[in-house]
PDB file of N, CA and C in Angstrom:
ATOM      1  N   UNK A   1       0.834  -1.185   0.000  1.00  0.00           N
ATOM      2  CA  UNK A   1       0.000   0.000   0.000  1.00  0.00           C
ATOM      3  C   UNK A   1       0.882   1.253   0.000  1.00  0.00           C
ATOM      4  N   UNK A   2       0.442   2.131  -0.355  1.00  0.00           N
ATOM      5  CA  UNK A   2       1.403   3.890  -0.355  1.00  0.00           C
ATOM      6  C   UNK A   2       1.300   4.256   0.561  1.00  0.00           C
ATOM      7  N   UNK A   3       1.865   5.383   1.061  1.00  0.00           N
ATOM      8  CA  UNK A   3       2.277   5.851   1.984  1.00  0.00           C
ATOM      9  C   UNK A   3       2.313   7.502   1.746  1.00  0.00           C
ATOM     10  N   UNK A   4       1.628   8.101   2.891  1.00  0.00           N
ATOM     11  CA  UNK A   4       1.011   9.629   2.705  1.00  0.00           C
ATOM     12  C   UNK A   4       1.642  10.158   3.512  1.00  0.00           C
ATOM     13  N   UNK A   5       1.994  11.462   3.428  1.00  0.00           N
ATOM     14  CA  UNK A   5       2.360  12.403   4.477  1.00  0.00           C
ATOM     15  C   UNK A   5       1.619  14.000   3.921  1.00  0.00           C
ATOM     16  N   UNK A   6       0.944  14.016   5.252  1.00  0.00           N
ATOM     17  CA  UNK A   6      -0.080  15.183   5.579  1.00  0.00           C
ATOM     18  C   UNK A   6       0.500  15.985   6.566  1.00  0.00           C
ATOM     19  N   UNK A   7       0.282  17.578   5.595  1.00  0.00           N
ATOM     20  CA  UNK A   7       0.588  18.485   6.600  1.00  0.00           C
ATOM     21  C   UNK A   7      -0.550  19.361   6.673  1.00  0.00           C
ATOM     22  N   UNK A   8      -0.462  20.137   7.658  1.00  0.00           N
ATOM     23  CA  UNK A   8      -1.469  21.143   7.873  1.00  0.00           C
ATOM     24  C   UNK A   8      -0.955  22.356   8.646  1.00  0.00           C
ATOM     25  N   UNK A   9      -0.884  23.677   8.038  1.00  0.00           N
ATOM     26  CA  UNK A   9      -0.728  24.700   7.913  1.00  0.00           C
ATOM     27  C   UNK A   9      -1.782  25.349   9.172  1.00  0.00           C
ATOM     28  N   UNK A  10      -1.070  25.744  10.138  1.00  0.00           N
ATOM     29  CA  UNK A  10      -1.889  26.404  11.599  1.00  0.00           C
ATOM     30  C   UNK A  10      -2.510  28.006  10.592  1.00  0.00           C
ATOM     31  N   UNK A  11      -3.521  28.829  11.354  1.00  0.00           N
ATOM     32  CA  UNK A  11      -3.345  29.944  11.063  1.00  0.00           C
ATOM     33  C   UNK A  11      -3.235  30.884  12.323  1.00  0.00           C
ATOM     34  N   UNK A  12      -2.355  31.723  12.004  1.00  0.00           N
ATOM     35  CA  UNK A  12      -1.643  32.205  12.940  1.00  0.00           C
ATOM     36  C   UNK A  12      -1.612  33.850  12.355  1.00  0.00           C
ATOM     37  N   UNK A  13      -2.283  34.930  13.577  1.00  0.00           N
ATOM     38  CA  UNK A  13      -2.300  36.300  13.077  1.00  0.00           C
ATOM     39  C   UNK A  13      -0.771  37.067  12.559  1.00  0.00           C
ATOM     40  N   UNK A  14      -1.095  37.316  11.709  1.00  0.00           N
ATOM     41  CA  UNK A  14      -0.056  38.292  11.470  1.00  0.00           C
ATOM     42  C   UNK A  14       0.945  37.357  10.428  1.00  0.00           C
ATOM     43  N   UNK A  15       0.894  35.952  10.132  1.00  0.00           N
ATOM     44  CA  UNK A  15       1.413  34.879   9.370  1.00  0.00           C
ATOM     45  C   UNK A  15       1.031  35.268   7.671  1.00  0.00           C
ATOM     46  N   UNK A  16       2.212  34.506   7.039  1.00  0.00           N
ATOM     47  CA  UNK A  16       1.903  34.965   5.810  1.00  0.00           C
ATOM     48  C   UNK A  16       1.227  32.943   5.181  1.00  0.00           C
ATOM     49  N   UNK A  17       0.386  33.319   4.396  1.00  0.00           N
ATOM     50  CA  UNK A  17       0.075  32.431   3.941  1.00  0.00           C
ATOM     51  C   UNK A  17      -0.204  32.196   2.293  1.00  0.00           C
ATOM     52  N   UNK A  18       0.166  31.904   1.445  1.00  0.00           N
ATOM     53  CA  UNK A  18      -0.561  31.989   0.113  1.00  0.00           C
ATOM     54  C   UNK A  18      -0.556  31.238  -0.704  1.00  0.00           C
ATOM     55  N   UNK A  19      -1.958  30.006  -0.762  1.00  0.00           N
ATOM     56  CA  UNK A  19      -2.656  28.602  -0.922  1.00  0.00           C
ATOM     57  C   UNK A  19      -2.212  28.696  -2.537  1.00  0.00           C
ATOM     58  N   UNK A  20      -2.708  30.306  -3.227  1.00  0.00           N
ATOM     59  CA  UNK A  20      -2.074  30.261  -4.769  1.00  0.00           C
ATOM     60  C   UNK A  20      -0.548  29.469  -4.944  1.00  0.00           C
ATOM     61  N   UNK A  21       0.491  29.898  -4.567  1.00  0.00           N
ATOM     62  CA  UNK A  21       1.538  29.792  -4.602  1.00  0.00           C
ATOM     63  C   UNK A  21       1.904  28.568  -4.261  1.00  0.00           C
ATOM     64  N   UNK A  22       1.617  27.987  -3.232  1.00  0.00           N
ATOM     65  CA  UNK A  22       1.716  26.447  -2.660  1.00  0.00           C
ATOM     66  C   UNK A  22       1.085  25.704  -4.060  1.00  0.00           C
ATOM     67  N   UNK A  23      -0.061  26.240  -4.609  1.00  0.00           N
ATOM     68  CA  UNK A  23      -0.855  25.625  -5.565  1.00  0.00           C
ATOM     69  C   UNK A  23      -0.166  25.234  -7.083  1.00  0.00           C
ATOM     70  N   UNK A  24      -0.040  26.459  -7.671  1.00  0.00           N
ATOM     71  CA  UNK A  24       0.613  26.597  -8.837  1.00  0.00           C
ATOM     72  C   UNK A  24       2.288  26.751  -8.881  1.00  0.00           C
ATOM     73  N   UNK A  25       2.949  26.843  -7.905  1.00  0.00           N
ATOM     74  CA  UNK A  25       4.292  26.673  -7.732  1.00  0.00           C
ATOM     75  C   UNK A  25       5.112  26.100  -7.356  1.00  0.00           C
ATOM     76  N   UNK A  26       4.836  25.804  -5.693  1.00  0.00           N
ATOM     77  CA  UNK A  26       5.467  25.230  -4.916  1.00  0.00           C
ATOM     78  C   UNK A  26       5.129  23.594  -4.797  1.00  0.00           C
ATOM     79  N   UNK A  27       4.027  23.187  -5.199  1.00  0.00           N
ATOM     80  CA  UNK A  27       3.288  21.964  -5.260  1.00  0.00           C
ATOM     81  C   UNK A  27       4.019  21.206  -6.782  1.00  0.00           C
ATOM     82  N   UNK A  28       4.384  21.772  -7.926  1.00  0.00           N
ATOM     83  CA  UNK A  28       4.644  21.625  -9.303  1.00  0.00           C
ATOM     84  C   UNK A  28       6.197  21.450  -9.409  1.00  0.00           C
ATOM     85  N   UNK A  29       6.655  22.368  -8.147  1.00  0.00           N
ATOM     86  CA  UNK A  29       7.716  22.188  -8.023  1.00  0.00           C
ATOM     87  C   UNK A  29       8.445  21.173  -7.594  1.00  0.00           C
ATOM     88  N   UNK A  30       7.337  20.422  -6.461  1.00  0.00           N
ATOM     89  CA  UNK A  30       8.089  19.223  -5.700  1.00  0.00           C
ATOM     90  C   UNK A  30       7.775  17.709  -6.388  1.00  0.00           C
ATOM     91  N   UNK A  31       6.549  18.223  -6.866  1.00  0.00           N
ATOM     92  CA  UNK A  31       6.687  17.019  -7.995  1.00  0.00           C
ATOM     93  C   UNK A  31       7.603  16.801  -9.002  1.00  0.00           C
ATOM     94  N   UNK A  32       8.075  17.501  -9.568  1.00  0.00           N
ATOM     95  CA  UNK A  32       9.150  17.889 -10.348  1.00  0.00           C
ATOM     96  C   UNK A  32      10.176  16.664  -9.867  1.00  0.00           C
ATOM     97  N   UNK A  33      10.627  17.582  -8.749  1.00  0.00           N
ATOM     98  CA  UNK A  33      12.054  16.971  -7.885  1.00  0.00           C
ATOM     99  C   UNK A  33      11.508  15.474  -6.663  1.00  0.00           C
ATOM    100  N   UNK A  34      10.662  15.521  -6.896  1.00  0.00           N
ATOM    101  CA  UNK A  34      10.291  14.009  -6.189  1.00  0.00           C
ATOM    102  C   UNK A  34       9.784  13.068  -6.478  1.00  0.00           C
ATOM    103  N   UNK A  35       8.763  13.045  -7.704  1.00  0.00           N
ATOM    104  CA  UNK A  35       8.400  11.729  -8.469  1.00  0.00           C
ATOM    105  C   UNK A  35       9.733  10.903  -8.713  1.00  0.00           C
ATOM    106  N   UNK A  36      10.239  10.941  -9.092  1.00  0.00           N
ATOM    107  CA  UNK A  36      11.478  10.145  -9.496  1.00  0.00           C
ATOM    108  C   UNK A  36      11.666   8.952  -8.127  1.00  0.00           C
ATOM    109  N   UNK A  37      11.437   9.600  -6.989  1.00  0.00           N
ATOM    110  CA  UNK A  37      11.550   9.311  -5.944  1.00  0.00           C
ATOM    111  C   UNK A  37      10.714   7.788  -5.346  1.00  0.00           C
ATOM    112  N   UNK A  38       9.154   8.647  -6.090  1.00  0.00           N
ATOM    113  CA  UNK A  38       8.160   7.500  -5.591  1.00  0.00           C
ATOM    114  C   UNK A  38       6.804   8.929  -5.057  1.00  0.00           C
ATOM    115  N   UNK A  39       7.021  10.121  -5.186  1.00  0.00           N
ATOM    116  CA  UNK A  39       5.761  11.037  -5.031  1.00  0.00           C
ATOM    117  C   UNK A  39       5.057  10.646  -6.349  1.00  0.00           C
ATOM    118  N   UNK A  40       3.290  10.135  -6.175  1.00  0.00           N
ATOM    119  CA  UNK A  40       2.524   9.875  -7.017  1.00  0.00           C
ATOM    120  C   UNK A  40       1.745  11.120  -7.469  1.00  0.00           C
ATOM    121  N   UNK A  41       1.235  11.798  -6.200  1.00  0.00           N
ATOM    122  CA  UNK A  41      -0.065  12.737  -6.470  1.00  0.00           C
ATOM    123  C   UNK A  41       0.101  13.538  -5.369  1.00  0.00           C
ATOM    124  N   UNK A  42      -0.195  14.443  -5.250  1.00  0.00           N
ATOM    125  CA  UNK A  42      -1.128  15.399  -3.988  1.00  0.00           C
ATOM    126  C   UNK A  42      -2.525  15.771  -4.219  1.00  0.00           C
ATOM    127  N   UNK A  43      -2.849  16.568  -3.199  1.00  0.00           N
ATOM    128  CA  UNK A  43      -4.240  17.359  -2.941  1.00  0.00           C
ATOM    129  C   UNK A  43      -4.089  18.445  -1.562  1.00  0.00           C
ATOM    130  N   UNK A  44      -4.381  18.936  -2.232  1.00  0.00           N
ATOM    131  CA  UNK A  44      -4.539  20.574  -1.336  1.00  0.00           C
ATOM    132  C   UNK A  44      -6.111  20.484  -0.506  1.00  0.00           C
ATOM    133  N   UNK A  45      -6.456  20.661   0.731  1.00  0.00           N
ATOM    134  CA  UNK A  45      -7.425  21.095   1.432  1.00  0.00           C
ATOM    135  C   UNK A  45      -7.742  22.178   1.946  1.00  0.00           C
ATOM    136  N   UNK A  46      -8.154  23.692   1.374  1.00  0.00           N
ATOM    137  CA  UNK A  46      -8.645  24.590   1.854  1.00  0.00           C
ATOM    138  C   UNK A  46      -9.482  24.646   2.712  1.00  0.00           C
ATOM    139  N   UNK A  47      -9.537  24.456   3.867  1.00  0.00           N
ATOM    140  CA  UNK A  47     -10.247  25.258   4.914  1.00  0.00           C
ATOM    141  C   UNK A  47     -11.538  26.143   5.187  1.00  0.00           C
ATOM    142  N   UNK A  48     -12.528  26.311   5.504  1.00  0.00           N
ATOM    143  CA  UNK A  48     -13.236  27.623   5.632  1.00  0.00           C
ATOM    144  C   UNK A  48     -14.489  27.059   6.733  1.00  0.00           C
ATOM    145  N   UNK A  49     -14.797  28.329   7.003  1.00  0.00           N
ATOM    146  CA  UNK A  49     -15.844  28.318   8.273  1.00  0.00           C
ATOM    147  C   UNK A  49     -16.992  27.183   8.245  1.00  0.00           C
ATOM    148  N   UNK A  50     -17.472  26.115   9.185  1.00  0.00           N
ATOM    149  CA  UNK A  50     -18.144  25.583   9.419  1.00  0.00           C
ATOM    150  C   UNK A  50     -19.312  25.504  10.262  1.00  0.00           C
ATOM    151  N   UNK A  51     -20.226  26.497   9.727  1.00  0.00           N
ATOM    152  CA  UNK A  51     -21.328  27.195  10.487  1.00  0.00           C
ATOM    153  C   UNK A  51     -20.631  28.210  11.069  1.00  0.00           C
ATOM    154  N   UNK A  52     -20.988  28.349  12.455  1.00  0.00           N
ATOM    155  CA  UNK A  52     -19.994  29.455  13.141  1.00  0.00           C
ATOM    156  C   UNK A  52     -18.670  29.357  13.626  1.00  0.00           C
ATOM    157  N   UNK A  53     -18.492  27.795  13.130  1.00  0.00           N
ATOM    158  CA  UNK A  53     -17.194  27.755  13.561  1.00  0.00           C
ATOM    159  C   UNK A  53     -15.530  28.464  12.613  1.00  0.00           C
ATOM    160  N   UNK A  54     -14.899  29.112  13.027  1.00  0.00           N
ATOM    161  CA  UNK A  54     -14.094  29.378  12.092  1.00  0.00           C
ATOM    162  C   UNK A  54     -12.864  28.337  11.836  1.00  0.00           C
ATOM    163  N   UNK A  55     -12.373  27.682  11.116  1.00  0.00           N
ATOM    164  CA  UNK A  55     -11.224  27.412  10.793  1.00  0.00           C
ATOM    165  C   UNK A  55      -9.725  27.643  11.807  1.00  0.00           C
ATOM    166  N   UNK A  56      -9.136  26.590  12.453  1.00  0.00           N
ATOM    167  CA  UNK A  56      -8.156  26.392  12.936  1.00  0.00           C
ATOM    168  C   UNK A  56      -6.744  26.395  12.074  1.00  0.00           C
ATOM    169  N   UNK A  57      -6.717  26.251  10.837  1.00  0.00           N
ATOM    170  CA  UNK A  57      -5.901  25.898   9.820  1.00  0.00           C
ATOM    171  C   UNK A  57      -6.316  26.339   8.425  1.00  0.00           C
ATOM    172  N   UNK A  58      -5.040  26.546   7.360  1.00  0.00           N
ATOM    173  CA  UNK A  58      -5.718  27.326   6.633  1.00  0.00           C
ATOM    174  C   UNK A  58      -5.820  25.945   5.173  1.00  0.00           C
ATOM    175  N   UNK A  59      -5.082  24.907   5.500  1.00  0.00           N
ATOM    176  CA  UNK A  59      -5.148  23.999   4.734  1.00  0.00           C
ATOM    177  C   UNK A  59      -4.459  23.155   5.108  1.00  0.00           C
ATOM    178  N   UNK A  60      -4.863  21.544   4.308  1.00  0.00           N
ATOM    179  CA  UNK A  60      -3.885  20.305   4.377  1.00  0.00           C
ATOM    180  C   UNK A  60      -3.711  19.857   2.994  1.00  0.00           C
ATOM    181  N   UNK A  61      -2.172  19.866   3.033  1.00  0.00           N
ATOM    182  CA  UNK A  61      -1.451  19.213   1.733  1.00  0.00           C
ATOM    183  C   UNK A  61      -1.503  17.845   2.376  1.00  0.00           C
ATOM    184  N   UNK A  62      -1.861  16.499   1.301  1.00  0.00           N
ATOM    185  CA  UNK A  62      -1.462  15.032   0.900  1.00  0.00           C
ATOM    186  C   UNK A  62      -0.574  14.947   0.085  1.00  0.00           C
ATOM    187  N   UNK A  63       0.384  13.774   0.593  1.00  0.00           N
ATOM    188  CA  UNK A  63       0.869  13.586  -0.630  1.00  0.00           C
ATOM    189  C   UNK A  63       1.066  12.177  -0.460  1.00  0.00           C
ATOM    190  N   UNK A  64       0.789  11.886  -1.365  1.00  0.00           N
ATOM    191  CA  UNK A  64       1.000  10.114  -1.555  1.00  0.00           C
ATOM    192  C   UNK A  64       2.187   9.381  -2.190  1.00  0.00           C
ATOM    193  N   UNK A  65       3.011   8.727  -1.842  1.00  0.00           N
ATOM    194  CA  UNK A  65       3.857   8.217  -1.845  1.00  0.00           C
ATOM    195  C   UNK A  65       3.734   6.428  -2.621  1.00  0.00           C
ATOM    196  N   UNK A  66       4.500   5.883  -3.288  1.00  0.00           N
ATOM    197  CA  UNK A  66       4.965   4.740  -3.933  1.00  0.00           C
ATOM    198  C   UNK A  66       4.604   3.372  -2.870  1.00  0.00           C
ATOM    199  N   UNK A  67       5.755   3.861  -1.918  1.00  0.00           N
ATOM    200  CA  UNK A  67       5.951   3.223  -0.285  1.00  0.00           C
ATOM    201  C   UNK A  67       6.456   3.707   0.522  1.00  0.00           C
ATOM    202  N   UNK A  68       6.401   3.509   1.599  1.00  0.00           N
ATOM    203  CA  UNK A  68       7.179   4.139   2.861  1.00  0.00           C
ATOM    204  C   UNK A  68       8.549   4.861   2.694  1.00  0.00           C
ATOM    205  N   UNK A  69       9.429   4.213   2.575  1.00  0.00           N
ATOM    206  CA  UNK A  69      10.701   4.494   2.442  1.00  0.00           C
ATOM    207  C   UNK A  69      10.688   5.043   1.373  1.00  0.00           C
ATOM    208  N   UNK A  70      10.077   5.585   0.550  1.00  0.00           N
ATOM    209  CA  UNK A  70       9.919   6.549  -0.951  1.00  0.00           C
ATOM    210  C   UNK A  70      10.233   7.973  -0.254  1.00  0.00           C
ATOM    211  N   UNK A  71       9.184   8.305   0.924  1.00  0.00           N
ATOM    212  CA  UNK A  71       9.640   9.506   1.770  1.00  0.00           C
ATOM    213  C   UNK A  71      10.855   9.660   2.399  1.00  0.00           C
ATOM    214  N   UNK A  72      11.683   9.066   2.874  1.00  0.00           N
ATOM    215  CA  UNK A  72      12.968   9.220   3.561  1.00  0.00           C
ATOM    216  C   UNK A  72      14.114   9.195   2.134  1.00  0.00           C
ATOM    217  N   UNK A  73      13.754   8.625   1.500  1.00  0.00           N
ATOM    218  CA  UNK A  73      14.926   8.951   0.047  1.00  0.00           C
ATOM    219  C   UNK A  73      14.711  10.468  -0.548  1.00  0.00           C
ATOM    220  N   UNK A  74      13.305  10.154  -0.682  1.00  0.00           N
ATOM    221  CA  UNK A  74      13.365  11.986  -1.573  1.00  0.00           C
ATOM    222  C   UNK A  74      13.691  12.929  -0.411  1.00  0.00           C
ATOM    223  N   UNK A  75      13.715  12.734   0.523  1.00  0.00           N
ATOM    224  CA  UNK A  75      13.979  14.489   1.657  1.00  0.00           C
ATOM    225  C   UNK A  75      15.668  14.022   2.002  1.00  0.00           C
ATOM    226  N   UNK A  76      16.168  12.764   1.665  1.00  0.00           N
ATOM    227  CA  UNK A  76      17.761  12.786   1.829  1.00  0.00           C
ATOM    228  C   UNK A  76      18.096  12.875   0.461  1.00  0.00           C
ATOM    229  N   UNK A  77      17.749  13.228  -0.812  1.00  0.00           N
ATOM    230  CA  UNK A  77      18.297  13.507  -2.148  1.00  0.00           C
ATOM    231  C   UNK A  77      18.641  15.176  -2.209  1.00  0.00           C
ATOM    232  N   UNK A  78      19.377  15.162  -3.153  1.00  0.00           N
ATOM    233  CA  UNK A  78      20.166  16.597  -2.811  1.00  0.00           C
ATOM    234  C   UNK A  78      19.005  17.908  -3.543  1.00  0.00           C
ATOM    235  N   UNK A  79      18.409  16.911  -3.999  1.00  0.00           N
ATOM    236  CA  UNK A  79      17.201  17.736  -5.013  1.00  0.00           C
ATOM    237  C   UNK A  79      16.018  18.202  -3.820  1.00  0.00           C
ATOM    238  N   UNK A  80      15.795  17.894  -2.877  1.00  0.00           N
ATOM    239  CA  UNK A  80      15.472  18.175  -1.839  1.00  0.00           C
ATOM    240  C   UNK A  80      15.405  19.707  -1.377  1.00  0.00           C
ATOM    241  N   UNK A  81      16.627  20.160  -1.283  1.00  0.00           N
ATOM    242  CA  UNK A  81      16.829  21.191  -0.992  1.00  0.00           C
ATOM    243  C   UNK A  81      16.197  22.413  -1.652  1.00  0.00           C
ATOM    244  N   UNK A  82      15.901  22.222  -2.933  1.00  0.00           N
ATOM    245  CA  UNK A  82      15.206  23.251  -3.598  1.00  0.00           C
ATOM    246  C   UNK A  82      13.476  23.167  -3.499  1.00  0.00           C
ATOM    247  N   UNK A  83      13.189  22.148  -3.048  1.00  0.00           N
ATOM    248  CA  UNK A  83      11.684  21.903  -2.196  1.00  0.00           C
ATOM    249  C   UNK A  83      11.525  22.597  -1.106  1.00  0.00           C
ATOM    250  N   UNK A  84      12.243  22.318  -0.492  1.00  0.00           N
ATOM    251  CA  UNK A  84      12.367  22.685   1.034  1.00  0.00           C
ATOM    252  C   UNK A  84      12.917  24.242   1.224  1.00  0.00           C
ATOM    253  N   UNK A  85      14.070  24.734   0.358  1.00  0.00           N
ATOM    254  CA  UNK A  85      14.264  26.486   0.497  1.00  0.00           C
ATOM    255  C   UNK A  85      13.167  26.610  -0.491  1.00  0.00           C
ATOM    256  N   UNK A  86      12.172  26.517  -0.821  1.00  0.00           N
ATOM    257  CA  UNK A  86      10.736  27.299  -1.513  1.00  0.00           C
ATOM    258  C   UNK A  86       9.910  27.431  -0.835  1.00  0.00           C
ATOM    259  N   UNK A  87       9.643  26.280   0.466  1.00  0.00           N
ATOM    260  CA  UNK A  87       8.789  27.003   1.668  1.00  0.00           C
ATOM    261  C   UNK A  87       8.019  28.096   2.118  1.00  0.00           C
ATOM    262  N   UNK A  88       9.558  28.782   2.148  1.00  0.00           N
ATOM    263  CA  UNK A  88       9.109  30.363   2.793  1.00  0.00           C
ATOM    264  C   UNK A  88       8.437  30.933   1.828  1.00  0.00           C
ATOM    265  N   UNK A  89       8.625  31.066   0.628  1.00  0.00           N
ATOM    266  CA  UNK A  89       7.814  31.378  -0.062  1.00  0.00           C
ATOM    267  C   UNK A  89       6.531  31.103  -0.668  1.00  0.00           C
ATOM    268  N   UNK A  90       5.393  30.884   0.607  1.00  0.00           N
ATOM    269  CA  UNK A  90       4.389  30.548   0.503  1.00  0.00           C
ATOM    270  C   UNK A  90       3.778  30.735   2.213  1.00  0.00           C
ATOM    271  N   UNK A  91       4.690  30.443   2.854  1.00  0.00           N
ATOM    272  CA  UNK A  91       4.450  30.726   3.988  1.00  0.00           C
ATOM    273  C   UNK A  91       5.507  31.069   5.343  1.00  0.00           C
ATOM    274  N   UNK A  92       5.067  31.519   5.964  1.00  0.00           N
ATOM    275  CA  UNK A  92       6.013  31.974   7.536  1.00  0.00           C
ATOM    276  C   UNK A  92       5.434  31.103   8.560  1.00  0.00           C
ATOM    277  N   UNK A  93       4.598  30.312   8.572  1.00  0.00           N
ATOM    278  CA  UNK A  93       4.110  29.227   9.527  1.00  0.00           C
ATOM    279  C   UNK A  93       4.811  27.899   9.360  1.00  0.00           C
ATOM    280  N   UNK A  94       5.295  27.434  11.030  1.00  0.00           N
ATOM    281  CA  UNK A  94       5.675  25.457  10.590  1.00  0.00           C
ATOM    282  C   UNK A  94       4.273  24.735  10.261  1.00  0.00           C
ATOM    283  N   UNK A  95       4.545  24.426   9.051  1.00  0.00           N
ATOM    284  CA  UNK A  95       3.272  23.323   9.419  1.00  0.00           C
ATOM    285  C   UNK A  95       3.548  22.205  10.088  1.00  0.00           C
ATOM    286  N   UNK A  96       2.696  21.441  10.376  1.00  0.00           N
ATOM    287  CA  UNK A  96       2.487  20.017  11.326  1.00  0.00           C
ATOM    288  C   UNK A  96       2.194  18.851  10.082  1.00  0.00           C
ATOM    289  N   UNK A  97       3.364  18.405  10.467  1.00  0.00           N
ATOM    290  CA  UNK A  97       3.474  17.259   9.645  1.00  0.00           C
ATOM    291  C   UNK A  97       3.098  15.917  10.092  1.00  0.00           C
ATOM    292  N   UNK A  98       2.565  14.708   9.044  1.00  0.00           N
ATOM    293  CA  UNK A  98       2.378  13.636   9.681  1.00  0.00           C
ATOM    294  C   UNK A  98       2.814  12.347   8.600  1.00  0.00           C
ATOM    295  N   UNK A  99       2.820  11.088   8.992  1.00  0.00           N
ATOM    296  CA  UNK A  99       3.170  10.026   7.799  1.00  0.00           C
ATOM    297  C   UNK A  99       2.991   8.757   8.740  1.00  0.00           C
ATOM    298  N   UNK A 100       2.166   8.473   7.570  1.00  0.00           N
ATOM    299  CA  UNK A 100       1.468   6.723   7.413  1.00  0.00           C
ATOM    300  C   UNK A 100       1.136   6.238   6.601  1.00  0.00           C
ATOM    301  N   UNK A 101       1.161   5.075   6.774  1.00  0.00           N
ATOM    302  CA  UNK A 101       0.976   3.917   5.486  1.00  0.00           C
ATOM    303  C   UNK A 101      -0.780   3.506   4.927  1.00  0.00           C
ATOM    304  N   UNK A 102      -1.114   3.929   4.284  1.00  0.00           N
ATOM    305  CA  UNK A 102      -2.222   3.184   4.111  1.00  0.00           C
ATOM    306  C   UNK A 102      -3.171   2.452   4.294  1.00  0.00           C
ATOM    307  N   UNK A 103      -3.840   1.909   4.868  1.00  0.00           N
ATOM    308  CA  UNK A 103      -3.906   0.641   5.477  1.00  0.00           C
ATOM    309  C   UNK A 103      -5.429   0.159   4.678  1.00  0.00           C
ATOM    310  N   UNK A 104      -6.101   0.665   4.234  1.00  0.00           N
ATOM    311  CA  UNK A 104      -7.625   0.728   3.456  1.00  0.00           C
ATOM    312  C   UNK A 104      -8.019   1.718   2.604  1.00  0.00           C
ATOM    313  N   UNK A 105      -7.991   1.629   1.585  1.00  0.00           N
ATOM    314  CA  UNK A 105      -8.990   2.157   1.032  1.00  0.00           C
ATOM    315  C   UNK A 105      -9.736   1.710  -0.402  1.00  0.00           C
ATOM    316  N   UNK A 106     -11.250   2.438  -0.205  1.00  0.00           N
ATOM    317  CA  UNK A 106     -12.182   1.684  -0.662  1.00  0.00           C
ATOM    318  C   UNK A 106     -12.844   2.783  -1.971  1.00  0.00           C
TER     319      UNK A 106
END
């Protein structure tokens, strides 16, 4: 089964955030430099108010992976680095990262 790693972007006042850029740039970009790897696909999750509730986060990136160990090769490849210094340019928040394997789906 593949293997996903989900992040999610806090929102935080005064933080820069911009879902365009993650979208059409920074997302195009890492596919680029990580399929090779074993990155299959992503999906972006925008956020927004749920009744009165407002939004904790301003989105969650997926990304789906080959297999497990597909993720620990592409973030130790040197191509890496140009994923990872593009960051900031999209945002000033850590996101919260997560990774697991699959286990069902239907």
């Amino acid at each position: 089964m593949p293997a996903l790693t989900i992040t999610i972007y806090p929102i935080v006042q005064g933080a820069k955030f911009d879902i365009d850029y993650l979208v059409n740039t920074h997302l195009p970009l890492a596919m680029k430099h990580w399929a090779p790897y074993g990155l299959l696909s992503y999906e972006v999750t925008q956020f927004s108010a749920f009744g009165a509730e407002q939004p904790l986060y301003h989105a969650q990136l997926s990304m789906e992976w080959e297999r497990p160990e597909c993720v620990e090769r592409a973030l130790q490849a040197p191509d890496s680095k140009v994923v990872l210094d593009n960051v900031p340019n999209f945002t000033s928040v850590m996101g919260v990262s997560m990774f697991g394997e699959v286990k069902i789906r239907k």
